[in-house]
ModelCIF file with pLDDT and N, C-alpha, C, O atoms, coordinates in Angstrom:
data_MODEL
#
_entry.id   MODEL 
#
_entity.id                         1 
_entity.type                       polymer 
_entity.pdbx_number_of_molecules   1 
#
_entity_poly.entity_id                      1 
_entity_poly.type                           'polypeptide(L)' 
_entity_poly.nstd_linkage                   no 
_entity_poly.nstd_monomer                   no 
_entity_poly.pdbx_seq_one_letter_code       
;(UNK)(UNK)(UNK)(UNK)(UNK)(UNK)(UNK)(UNK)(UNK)(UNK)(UNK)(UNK)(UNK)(UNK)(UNK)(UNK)
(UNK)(UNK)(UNK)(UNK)(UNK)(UNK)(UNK)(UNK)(UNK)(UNK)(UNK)(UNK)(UNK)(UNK)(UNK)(UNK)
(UNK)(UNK)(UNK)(UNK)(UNK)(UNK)(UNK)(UNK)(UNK)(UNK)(UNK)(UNK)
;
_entity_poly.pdbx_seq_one_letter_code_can   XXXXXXXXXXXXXXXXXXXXXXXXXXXXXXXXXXXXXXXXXXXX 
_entity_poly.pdbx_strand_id                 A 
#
loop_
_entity_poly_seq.entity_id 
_entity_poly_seq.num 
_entity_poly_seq.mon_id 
_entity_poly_seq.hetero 
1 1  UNK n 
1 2  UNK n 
1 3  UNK n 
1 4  UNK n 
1 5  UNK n 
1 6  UNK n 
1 7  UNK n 
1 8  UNK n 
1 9  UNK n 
1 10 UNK n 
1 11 UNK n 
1 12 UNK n 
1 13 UNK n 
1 14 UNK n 
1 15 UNK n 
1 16 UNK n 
1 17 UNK n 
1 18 UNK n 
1 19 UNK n 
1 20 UNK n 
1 21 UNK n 
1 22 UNK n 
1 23 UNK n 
1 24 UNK n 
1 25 UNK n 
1 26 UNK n 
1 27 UNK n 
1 28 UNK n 
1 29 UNK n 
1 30 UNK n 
1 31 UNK n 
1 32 UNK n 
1 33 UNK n 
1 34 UNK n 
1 35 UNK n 
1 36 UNK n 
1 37 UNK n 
1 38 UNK n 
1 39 UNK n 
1 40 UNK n 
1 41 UNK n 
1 42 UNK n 
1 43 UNK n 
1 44 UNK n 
#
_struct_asym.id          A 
_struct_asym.entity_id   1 
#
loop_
_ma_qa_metric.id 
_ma_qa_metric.mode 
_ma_qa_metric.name 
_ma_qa_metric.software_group_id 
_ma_qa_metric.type 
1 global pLDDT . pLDDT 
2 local  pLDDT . pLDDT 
#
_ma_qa_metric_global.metric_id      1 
_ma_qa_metric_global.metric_value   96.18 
_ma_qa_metric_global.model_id       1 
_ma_qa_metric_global.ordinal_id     1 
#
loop_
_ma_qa_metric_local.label_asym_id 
_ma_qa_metric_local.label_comp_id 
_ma_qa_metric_local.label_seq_id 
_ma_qa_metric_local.metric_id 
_ma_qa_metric_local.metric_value 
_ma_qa_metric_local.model_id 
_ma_qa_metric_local.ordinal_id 
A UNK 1  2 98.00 1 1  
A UNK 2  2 98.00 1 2  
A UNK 3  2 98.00 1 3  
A UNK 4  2 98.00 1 4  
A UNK 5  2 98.00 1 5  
A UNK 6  2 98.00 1 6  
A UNK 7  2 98.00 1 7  
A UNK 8  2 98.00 1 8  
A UNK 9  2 97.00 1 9  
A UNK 10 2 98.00 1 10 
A UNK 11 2 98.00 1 11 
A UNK 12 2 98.00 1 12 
A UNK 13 2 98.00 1 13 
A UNK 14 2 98.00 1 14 
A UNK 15 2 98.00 1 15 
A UNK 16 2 98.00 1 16 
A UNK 17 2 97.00 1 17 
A UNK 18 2 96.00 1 18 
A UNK 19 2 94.00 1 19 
A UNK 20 2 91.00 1 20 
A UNK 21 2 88.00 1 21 
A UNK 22 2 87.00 1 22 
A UNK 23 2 89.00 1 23 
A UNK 24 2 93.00 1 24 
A UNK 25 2 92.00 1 25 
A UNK 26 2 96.00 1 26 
A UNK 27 2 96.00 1 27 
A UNK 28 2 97.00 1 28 
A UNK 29 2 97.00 1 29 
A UNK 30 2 97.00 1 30 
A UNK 31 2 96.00 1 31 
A UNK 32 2 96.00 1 32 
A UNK 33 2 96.00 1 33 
A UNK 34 2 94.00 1 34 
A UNK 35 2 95.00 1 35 
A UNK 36 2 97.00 1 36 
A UNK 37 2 97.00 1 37 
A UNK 38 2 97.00 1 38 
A UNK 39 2 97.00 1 39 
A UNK 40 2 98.00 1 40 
A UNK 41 2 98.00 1 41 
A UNK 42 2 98.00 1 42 
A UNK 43 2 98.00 1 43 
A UNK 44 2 98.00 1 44 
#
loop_
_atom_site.group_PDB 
_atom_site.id 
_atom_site.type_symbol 
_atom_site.label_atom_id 
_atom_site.label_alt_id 
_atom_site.label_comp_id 
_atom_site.label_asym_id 
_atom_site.label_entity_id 
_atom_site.label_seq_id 
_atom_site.pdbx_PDB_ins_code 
_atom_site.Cartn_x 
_atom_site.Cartn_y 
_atom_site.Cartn_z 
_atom_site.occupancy 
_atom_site.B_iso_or_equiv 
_atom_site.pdbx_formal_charge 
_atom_site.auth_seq_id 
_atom_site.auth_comp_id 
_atom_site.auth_asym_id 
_atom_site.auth_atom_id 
_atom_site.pdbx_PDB_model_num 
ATOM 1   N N  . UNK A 1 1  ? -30.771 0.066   -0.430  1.00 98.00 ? 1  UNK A N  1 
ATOM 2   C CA . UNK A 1 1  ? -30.279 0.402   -1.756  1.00 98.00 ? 1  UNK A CA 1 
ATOM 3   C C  . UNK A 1 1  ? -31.456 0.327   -2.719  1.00 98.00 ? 1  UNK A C  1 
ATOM 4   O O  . UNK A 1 1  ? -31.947 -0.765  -3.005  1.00 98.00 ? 1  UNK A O  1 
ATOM 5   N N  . UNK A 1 2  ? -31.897 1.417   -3.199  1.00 98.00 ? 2  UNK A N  1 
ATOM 6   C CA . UNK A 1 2  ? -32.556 1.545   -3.781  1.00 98.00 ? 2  UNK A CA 1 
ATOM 7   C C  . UNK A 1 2  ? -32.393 1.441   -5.427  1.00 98.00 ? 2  UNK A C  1 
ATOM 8   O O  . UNK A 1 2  ? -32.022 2.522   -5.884  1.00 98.00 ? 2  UNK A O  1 
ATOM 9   N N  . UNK A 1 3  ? -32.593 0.315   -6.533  1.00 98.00 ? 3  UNK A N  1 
ATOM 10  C CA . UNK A 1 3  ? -32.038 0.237   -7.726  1.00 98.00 ? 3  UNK A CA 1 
ATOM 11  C C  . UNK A 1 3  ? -33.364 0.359   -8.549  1.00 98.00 ? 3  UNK A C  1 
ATOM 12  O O  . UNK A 1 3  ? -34.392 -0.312  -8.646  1.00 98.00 ? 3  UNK A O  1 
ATOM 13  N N  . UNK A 1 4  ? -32.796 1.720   -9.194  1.00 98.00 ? 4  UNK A N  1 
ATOM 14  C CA . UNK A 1 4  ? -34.095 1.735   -10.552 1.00 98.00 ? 4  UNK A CA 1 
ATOM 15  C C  . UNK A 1 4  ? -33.037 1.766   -12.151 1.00 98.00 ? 4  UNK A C  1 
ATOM 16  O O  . UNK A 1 4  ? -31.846 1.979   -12.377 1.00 98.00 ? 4  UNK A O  1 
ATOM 17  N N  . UNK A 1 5  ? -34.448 1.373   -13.140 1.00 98.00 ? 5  UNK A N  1 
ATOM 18  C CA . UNK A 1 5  ? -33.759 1.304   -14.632 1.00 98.00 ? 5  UNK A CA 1 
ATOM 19  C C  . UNK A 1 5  ? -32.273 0.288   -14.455 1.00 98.00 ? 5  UNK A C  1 
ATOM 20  O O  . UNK A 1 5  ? -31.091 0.472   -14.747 1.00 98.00 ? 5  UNK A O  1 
ATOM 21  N N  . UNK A 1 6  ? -33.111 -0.946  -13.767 1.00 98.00 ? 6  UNK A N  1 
ATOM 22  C CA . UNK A 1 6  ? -31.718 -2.034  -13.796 1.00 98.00 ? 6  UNK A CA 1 
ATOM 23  C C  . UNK A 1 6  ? -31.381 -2.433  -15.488 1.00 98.00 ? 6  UNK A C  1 
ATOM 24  O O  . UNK A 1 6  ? -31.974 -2.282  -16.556 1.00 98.00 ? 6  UNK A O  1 
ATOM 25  N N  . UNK A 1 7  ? -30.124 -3.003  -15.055 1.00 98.00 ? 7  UNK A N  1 
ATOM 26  C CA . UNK A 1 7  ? -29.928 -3.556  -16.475 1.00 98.00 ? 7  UNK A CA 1 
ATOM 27  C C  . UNK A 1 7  ? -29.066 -4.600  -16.121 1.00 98.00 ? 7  UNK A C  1 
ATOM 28  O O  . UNK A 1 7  ? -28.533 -4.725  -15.018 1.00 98.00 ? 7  UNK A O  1 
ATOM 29  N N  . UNK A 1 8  ? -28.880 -5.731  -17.575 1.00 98.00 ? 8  UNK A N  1 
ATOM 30  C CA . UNK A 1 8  ? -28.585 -7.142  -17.031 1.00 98.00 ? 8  UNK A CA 1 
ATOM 31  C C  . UNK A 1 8  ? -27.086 -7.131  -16.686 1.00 98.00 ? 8  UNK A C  1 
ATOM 32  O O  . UNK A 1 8  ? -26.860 -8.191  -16.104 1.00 98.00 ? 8  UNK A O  1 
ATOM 33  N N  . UNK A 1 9  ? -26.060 -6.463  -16.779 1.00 97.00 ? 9  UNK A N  1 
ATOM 34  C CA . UNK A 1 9  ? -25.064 -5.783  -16.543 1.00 97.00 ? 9  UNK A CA 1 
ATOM 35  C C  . UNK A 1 9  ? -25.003 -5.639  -14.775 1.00 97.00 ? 9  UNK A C  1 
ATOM 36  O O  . UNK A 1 9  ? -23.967 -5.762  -14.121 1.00 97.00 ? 9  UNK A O  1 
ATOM 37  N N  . UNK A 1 10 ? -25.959 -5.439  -14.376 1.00 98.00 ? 10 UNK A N  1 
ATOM 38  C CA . UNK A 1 10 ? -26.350 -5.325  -12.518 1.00 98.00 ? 10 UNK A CA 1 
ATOM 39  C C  . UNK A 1 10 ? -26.404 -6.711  -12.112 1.00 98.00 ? 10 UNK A C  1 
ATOM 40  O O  . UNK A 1 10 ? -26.575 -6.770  -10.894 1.00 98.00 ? 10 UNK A O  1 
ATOM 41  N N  . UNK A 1 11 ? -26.319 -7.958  -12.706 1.00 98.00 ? 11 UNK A N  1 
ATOM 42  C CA . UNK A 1 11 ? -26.360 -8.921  -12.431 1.00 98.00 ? 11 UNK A CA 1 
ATOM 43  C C  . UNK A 1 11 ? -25.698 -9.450  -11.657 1.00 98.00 ? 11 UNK A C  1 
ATOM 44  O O  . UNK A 1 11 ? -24.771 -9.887  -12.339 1.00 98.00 ? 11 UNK A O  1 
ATOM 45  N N  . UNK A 1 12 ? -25.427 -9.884  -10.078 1.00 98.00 ? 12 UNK A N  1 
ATOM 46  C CA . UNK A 1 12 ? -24.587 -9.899  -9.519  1.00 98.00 ? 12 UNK A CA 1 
ATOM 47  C C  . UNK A 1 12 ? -25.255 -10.119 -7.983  1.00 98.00 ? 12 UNK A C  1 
ATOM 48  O O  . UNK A 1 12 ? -26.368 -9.700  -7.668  1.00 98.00 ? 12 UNK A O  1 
ATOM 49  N N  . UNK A 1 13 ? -24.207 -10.972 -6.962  1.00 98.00 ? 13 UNK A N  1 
ATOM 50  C CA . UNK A 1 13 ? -24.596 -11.017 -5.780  1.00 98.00 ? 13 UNK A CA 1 
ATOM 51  C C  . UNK A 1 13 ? -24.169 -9.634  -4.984  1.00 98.00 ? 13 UNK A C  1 
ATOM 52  O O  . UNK A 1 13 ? -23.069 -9.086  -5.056  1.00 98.00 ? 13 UNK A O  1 
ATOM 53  N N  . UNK A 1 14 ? -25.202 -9.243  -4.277  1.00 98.00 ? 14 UNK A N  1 
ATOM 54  C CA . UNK A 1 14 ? -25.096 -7.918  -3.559  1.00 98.00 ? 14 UNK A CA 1 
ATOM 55  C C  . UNK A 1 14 ? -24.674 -8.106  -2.171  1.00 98.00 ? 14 UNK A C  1 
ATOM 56  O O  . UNK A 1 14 ? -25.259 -8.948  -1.489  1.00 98.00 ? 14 UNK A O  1 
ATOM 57  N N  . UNK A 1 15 ? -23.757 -7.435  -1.700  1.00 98.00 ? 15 UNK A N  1 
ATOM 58  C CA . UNK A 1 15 ? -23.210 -7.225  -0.130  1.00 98.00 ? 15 UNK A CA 1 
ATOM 59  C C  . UNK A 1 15 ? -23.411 -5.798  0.314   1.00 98.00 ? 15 UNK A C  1 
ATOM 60  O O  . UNK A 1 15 ? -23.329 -4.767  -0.354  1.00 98.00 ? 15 UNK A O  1 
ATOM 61  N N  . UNK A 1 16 ? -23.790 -6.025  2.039   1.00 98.00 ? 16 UNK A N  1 
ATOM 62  C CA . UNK A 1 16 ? -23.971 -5.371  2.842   1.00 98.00 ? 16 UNK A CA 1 
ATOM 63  C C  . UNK A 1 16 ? -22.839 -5.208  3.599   1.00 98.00 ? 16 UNK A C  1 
ATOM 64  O O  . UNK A 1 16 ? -22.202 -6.162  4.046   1.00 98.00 ? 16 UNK A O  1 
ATOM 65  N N  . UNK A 1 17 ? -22.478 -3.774  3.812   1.00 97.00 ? 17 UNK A N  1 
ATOM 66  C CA . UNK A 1 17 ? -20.886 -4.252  4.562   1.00 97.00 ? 17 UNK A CA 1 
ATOM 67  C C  . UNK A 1 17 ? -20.751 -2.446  5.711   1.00 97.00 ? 17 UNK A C  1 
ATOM 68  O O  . UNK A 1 17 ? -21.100 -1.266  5.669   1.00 97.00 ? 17 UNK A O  1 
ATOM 69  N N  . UNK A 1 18 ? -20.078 -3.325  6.488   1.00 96.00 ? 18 UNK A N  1 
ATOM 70  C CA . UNK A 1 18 ? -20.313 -2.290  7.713   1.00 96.00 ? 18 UNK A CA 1 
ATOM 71  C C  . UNK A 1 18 ? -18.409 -2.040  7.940   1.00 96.00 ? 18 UNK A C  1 
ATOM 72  O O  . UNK A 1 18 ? -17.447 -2.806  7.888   1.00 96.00 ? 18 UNK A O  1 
ATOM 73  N N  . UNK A 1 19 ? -18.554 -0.762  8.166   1.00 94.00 ? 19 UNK A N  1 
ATOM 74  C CA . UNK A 1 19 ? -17.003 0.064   8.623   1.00 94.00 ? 19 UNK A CA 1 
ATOM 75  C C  . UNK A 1 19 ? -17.126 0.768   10.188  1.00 94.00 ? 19 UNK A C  1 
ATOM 76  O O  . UNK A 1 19 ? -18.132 0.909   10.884  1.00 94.00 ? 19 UNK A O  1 
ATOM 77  N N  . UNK A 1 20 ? -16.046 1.060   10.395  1.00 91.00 ? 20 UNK A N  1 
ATOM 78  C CA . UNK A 1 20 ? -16.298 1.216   11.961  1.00 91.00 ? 20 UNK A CA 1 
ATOM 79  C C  . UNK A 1 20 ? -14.985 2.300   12.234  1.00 91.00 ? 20 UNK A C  1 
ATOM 80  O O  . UNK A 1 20 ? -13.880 1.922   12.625  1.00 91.00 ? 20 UNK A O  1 
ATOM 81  N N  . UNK A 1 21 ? -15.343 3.699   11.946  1.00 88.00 ? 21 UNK A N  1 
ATOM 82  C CA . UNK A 1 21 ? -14.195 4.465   11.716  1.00 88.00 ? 21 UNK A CA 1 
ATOM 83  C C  . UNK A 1 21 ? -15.023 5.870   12.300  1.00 88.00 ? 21 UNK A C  1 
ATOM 84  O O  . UNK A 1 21 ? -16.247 5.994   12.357  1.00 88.00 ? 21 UNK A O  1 
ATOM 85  N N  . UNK A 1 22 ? -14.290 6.588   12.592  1.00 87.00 ? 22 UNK A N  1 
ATOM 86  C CA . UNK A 1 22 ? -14.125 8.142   13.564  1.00 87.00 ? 22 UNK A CA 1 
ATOM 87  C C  . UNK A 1 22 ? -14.872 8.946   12.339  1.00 87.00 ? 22 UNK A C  1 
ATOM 88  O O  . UNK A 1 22 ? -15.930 9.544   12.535  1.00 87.00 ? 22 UNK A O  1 
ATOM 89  N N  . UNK A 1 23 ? -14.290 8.908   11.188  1.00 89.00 ? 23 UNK A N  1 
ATOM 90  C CA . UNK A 1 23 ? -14.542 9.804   10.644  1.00 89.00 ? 23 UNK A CA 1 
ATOM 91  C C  . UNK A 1 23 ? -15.765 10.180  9.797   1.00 89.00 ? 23 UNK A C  1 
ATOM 92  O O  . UNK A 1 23 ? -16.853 9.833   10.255  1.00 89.00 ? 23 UNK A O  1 
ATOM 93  N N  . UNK A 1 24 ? -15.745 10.953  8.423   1.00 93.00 ? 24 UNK A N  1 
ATOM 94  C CA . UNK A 1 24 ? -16.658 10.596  7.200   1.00 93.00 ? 24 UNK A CA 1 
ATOM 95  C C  . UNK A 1 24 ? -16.815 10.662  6.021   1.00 93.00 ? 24 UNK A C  1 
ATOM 96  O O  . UNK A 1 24 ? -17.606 11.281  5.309   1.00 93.00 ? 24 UNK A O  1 
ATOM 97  N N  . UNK A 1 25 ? -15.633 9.664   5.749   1.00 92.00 ? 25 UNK A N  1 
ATOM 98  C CA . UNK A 1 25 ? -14.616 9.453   4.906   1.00 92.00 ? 25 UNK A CA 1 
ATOM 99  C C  . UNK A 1 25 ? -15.248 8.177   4.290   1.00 92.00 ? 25 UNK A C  1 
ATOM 100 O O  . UNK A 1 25 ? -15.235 7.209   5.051   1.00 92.00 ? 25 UNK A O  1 
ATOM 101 N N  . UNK A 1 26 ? -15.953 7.924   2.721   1.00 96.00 ? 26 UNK A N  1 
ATOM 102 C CA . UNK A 1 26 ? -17.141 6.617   2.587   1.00 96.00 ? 26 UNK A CA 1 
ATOM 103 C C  . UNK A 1 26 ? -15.542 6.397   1.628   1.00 96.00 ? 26 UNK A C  1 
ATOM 104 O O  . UNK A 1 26 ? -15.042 7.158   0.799   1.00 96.00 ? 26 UNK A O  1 
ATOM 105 N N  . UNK A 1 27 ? -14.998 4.927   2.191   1.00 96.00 ? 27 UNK A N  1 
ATOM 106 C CA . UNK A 1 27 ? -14.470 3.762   1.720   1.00 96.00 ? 27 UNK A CA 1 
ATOM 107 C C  . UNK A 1 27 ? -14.775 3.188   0.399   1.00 96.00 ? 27 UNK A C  1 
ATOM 108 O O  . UNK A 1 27 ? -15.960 2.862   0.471   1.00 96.00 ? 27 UNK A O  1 
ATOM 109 N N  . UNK A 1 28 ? -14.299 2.878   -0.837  1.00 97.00 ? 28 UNK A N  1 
ATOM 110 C CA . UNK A 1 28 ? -14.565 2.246   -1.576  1.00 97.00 ? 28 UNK A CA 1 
ATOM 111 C C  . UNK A 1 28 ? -13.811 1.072   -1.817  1.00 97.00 ? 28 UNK A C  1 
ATOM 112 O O  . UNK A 1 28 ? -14.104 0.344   -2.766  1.00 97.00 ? 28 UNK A O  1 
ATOM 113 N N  . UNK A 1 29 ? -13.023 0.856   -1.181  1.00 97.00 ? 29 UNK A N  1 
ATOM 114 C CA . UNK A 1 29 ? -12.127 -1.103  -0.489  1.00 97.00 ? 29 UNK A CA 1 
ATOM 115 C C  . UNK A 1 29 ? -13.305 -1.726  0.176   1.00 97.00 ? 29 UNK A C  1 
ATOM 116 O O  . UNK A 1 29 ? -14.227 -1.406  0.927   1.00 97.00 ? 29 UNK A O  1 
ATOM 117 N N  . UNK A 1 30 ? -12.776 -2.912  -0.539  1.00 97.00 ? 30 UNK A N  1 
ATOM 118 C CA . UNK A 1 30 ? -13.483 -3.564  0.227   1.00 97.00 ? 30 UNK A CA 1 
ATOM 119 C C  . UNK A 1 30 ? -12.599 -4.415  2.037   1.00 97.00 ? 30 UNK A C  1 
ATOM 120 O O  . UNK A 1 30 ? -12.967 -4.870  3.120   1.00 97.00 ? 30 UNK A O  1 
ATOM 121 N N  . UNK A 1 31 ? -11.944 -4.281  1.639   1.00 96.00 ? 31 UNK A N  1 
ATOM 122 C CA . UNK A 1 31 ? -10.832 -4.929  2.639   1.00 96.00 ? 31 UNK A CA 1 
ATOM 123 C C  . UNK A 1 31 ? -10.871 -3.695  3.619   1.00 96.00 ? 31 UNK A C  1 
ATOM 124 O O  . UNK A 1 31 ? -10.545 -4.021  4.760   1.00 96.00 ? 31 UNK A O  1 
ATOM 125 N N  . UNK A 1 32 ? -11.195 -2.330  3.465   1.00 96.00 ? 32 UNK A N  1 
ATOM 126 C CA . UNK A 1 32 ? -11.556 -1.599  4.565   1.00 96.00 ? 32 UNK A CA 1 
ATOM 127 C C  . UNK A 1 32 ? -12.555 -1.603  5.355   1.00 96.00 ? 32 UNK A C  1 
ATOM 128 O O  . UNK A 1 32 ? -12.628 -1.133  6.491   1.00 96.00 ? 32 UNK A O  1 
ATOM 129 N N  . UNK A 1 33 ? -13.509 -2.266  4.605   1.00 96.00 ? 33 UNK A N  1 
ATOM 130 C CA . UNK A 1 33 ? -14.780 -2.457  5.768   1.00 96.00 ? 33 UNK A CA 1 
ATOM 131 C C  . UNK A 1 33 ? -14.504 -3.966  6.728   1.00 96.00 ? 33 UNK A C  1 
ATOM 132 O O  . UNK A 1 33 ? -13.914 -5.011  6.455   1.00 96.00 ? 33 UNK A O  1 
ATOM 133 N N  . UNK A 1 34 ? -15.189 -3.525  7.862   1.00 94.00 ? 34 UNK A N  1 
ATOM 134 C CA . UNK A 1 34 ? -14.881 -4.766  8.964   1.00 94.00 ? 34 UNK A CA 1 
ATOM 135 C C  . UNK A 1 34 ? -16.137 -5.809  9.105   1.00 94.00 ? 34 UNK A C  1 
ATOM 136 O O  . UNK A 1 34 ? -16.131 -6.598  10.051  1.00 94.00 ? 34 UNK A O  1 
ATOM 137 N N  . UNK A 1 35 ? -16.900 -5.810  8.439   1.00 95.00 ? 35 UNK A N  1 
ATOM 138 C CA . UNK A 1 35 ? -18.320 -6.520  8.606   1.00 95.00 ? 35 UNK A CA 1 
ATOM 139 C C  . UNK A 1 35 ? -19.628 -6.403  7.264   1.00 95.00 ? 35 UNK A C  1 
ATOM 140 O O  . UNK A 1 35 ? -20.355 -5.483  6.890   1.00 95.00 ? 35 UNK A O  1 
ATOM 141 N N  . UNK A 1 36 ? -19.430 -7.966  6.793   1.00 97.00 ? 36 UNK A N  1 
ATOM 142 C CA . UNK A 1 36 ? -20.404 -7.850  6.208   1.00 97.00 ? 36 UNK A CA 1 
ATOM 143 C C  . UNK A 1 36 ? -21.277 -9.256  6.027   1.00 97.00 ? 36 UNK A C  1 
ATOM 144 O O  . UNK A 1 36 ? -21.080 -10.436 6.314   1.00 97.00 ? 36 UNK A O  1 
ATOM 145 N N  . UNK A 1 37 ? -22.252 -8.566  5.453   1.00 97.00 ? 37 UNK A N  1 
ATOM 146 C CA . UNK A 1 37 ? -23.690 -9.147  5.540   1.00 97.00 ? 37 UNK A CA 1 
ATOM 147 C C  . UNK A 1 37 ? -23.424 -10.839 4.216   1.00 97.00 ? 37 UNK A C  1 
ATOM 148 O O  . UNK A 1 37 ? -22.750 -10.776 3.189   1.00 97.00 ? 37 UNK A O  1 
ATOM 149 N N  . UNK A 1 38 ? -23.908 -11.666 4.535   1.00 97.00 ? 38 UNK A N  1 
ATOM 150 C CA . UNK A 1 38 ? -24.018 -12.895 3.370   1.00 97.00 ? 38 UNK A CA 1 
ATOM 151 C C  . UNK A 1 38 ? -24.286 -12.556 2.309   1.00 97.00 ? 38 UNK A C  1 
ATOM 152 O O  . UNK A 1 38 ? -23.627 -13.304 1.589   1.00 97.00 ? 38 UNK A O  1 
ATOM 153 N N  . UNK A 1 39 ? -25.034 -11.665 1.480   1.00 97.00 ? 39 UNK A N  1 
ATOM 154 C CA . UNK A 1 39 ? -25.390 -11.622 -0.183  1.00 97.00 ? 39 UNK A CA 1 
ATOM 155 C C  . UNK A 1 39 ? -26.675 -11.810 -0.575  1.00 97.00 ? 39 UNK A C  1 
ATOM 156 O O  . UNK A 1 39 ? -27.415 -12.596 0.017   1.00 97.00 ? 39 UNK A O  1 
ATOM 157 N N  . UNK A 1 40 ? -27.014 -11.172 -1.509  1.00 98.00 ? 40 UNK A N  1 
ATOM 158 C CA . UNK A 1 40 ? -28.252 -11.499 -2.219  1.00 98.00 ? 40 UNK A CA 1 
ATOM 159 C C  . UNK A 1 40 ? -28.556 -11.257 -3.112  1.00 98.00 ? 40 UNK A C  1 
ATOM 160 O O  . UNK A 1 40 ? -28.858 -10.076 -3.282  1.00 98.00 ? 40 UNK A O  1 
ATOM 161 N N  . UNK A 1 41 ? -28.712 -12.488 -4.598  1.00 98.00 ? 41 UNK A N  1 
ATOM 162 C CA . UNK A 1 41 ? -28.480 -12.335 -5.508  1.00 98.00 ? 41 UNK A CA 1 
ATOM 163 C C  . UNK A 1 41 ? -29.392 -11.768 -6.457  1.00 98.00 ? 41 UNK A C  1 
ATOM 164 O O  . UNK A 1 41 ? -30.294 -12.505 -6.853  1.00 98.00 ? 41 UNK A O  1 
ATOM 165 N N  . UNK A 1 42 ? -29.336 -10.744 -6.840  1.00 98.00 ? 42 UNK A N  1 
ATOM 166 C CA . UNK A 1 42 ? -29.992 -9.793  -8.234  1.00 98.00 ? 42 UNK A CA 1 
ATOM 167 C C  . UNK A 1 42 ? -29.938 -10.285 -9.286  1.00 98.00 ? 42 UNK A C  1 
ATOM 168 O O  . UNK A 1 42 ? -28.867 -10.740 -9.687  1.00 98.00 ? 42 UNK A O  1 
ATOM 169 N N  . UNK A 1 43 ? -30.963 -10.336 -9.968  1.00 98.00 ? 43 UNK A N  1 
ATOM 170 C CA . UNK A 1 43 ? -30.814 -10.901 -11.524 1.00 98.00 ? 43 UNK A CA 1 
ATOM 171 C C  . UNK A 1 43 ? -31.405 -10.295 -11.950 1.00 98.00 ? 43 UNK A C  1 
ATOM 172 O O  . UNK A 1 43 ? -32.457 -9.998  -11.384 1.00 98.00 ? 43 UNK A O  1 
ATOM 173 N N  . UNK A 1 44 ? -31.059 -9.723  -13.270 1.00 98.00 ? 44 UNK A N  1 
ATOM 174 C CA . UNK A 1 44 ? -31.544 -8.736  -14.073 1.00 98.00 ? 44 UNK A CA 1 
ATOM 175 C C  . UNK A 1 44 ? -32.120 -9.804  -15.690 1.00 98.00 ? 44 UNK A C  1 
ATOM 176 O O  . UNK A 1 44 ? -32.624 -9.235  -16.658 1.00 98.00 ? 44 UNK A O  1 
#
């Protein structure tokens, strides 16, 4: 993930999250993805 022209508004812990589906159809639930990564926190 590439983040340019942050702002302090972006402030926030970031997740990595993995889905596991047939299609290619990009999810915006989070409860639809099956796997994700611990976090890492951005500070703006």
């Amino acid at each position: 993930l590439q983040m340019n022209s942050l702002k302090p508004e972006d402030t926030a812990v970031y997740y990595c999250a993995a889905r596991i589906i047939l299609d290619y159809y990009i999810s915006k639930t989070p409860s639809e993805y099956n796997y994700w990564g611990q976090g890492t926190q951005v500070t703006v």
